[in-house]
Protein backbone atom coordinates (compact mmCIF):
# COMPACT_ATOMS: atom_id res chain seq x y z
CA UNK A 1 106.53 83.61 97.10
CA UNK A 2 105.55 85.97 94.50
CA UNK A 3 102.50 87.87 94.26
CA UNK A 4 101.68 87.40 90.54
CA UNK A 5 101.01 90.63 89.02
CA UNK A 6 96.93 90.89 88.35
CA UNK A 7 97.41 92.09 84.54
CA UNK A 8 93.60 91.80 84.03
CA UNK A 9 90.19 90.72 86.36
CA UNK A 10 86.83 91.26 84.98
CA UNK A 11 83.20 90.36 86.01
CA UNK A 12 82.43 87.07 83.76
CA UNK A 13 78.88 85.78 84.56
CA UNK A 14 76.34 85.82 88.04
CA UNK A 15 74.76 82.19 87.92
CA UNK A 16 71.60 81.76 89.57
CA UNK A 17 71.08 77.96 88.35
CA UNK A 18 73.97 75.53 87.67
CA UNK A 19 73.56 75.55 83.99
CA UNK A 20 74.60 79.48 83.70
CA UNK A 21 78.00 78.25 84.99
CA UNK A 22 80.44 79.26 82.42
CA UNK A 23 82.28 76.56 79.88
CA UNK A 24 85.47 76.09 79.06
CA UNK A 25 88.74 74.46 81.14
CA UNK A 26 90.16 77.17 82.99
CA UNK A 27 90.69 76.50 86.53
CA UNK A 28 89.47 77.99 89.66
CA UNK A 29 89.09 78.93 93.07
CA UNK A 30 85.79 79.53 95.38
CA UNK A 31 86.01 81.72 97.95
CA UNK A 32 83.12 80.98 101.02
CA UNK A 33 82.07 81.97 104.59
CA UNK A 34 79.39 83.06 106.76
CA UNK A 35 77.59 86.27 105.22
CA UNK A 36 79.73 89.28 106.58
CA UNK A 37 82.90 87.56 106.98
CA UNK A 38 84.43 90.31 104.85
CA UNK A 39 84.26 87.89 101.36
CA UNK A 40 84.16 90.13 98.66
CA UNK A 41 86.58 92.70 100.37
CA UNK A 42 89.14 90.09 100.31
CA UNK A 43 88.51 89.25 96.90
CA UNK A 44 88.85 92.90 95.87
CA UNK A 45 92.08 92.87 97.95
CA UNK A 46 93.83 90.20 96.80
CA UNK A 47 93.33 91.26 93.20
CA UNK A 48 94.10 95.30 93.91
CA UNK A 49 90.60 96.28 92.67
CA UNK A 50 88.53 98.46 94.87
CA UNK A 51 85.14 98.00 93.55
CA UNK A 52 85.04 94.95 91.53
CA UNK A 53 83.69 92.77 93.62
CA UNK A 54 80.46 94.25 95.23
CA UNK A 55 80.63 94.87 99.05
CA UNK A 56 78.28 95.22 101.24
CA UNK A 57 77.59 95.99 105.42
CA UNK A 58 74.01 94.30 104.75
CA UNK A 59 74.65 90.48 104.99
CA UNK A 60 73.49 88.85 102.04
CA UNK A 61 74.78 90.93 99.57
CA UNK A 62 76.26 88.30 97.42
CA UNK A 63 73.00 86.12 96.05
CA UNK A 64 74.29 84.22 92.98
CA UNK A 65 77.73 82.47 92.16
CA UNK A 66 79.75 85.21 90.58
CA UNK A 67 82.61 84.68 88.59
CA UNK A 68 85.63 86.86 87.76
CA UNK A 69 87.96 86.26 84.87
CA UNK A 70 91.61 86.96 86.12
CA UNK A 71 94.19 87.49 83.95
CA UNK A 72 92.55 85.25 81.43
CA UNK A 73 93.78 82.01 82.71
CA UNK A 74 91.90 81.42 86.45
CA UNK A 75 88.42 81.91 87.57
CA UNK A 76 87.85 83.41 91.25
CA UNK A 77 84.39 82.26 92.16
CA UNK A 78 81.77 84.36 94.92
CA UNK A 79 80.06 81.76 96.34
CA UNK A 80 76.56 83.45 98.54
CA UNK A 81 77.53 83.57 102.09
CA UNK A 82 75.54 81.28 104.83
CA UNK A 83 73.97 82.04 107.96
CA UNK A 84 72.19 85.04 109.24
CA UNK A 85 71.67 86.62 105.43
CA UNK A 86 68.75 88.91 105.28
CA UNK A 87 66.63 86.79 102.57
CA UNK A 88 63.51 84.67 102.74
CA UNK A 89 64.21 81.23 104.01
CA UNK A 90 63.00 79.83 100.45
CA UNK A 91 65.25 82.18 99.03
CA UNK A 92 68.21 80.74 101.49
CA UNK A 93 67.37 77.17 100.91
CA UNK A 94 67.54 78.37 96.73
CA UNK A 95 71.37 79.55 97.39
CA UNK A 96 72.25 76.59 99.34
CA UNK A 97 71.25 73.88 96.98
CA UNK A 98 72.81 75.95 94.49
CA UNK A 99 76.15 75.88 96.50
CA UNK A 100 76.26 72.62 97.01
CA UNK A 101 75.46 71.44 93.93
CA UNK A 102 78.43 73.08 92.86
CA UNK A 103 80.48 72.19 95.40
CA UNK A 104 79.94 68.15 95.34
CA UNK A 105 80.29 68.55 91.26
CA UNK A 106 82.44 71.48 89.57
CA UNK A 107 85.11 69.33 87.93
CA UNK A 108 87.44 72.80 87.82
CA UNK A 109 87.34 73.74 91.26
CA UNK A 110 90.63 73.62 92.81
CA UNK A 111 90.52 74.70 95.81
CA UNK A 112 87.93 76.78 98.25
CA UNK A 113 88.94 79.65 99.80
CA UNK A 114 86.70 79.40 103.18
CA UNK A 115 86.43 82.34 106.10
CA UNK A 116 86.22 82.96 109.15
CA UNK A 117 85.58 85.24 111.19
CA UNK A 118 88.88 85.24 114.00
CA UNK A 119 86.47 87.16 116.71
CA UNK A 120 83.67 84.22 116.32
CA UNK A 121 83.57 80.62 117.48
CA UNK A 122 83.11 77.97 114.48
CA UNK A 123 79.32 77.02 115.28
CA UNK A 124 77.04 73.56 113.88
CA UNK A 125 76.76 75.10 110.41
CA UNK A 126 80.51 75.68 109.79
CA UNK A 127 81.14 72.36 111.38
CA UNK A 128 78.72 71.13 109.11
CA UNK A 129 79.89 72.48 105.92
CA UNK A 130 83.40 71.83 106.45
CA UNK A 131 82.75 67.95 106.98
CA UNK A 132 80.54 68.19 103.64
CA UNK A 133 83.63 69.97 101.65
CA UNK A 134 85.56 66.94 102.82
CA UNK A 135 83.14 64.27 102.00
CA UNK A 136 83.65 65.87 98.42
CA UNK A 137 87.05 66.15 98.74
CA UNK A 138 87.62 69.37 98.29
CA UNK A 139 90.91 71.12 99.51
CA UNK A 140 89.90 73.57 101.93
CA UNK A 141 92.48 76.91 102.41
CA UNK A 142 91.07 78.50 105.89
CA UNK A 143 91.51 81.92 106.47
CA UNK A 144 90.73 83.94 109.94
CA UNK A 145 89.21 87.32 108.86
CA UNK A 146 89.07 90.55 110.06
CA UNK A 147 92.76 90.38 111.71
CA UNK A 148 93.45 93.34 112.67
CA UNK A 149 90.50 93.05 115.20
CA UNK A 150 92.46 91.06 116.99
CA UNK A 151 95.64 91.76 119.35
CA UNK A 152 99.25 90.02 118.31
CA UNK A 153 99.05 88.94 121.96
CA UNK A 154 95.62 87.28 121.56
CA UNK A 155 96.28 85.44 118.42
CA UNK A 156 97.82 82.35 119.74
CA UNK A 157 94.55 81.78 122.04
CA UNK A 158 92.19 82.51 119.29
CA UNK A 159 93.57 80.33 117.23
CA UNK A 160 94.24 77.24 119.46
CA UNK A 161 90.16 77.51 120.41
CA UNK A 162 89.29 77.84 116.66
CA UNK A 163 91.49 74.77 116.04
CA UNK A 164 89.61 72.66 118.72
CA UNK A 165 86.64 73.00 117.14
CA UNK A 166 87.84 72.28 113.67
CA UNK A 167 90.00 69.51 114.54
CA UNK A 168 87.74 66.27 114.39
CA UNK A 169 87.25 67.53 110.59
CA UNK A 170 91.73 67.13 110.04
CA UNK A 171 92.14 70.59 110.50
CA UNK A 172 95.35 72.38 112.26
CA UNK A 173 96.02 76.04 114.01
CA UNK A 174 99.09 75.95 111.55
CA UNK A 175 97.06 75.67 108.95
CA UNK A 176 94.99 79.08 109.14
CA UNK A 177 96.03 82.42 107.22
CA UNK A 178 95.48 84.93 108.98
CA UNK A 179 94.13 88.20 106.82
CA UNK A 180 92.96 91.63 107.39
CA UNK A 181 91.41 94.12 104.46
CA UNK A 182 92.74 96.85 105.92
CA UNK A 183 95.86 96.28 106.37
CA UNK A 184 96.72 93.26 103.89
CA UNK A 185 97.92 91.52 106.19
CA UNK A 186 98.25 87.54 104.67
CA UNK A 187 97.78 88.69 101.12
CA UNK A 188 100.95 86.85 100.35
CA UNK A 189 100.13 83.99 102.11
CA UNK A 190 96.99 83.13 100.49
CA UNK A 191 98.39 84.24 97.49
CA UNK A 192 100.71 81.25 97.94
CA UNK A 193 98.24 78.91 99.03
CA UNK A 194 95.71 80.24 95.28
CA UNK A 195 98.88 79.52 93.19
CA UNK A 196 99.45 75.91 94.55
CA UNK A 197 96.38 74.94 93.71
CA UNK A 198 95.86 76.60 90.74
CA UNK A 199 99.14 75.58 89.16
């Protein structure tokens, strides 16, 4: 597969309620985890932009849904991690109705992007969200973070126990894309997996 050549990618619009989502038909990707999991990085990666998605080592960096124009036909989409973000529960419950209000009814959406963490065990909440993304029928790409954490020669094991978890919910070891910031390892990959679903 071809990497398509990222010609533009611009900041569009940070939505705080539903109704500042952008118009139009073009269609697009969300890209989800657990605050820290390395989300925005991998945005900025996969599009060869250092800074245009906003990183951060706090958790809870990302508090709105963001959305990027690229190359003025697909929208990637920053959805506000979950979990141990350091924000007022009121403020947490705020991003999580927004999410999956989104989620259950953004006609565009393709496809979500959702991480992992490969040194972590999937725990209730992922479980959780990943049999809600199903009950909406959304197509889920998964994608083990932070790669080059991990050995070659502890992959297979790391993987098999991930699996386990996530298999009652229809999901496979073979299915997981393996990806690393640093070393771009799986940017092809998932660059694969974006274009299927976006074509």
């Amino acid at each position: 597969m071809t990497i398509p050549k990222i010609l533009s990618a611009e900041f569009v619009v940070s939505a705080h309620q539903i109704e500042q989502l952008p118009g139009g038909v073009l269609p697009e990707v969300a890209f989800w985890g657990r605050s820290n999991v390395g989300k925005s990085s991998l945005i900025n990666v996969l599009l060869h932009r250092q800074n245009l998605v906003r990183t951060s080592s706090r958790p809870g960096c990302t508090q709105a849904i963001n959305y990027f124009l690229v190359n003025r036909v697909w929208h990637f989409v920053d959805l506000p991690g979950y979990g141990y973000a350091q924000a007022p529960l009121p403020v947490k419950e705020k991003w999580l109705r927004l999410i999956s209000t989104y989620l259950e009814t953004q006609k565009r959406l393709r496809a979500v992007v959702w991480l992992l963490d490969a040194r972590r065990q999937p725990g209730p909440e992922e479980l959780d969200w990943l049999d809600r993304l199903r009950s909406w029928r959304q197509e889920v790409v998964v994608v083990l973070t932070k790669a080059d954490k991990i050995k070659r020669g502890q992959r297979d094991r790391r993987q098999s126990e991930i699996a386990a978890q996530l298999a009652p919910s229809g999901v496979k070891a073979q299915d997981f894309i393996w990806f690393s910031t640093l070393t771009q390892e799986g940017r092809r990959e998932l660059w694969g997996q974006i274009i299927r679903f976006l074509s």
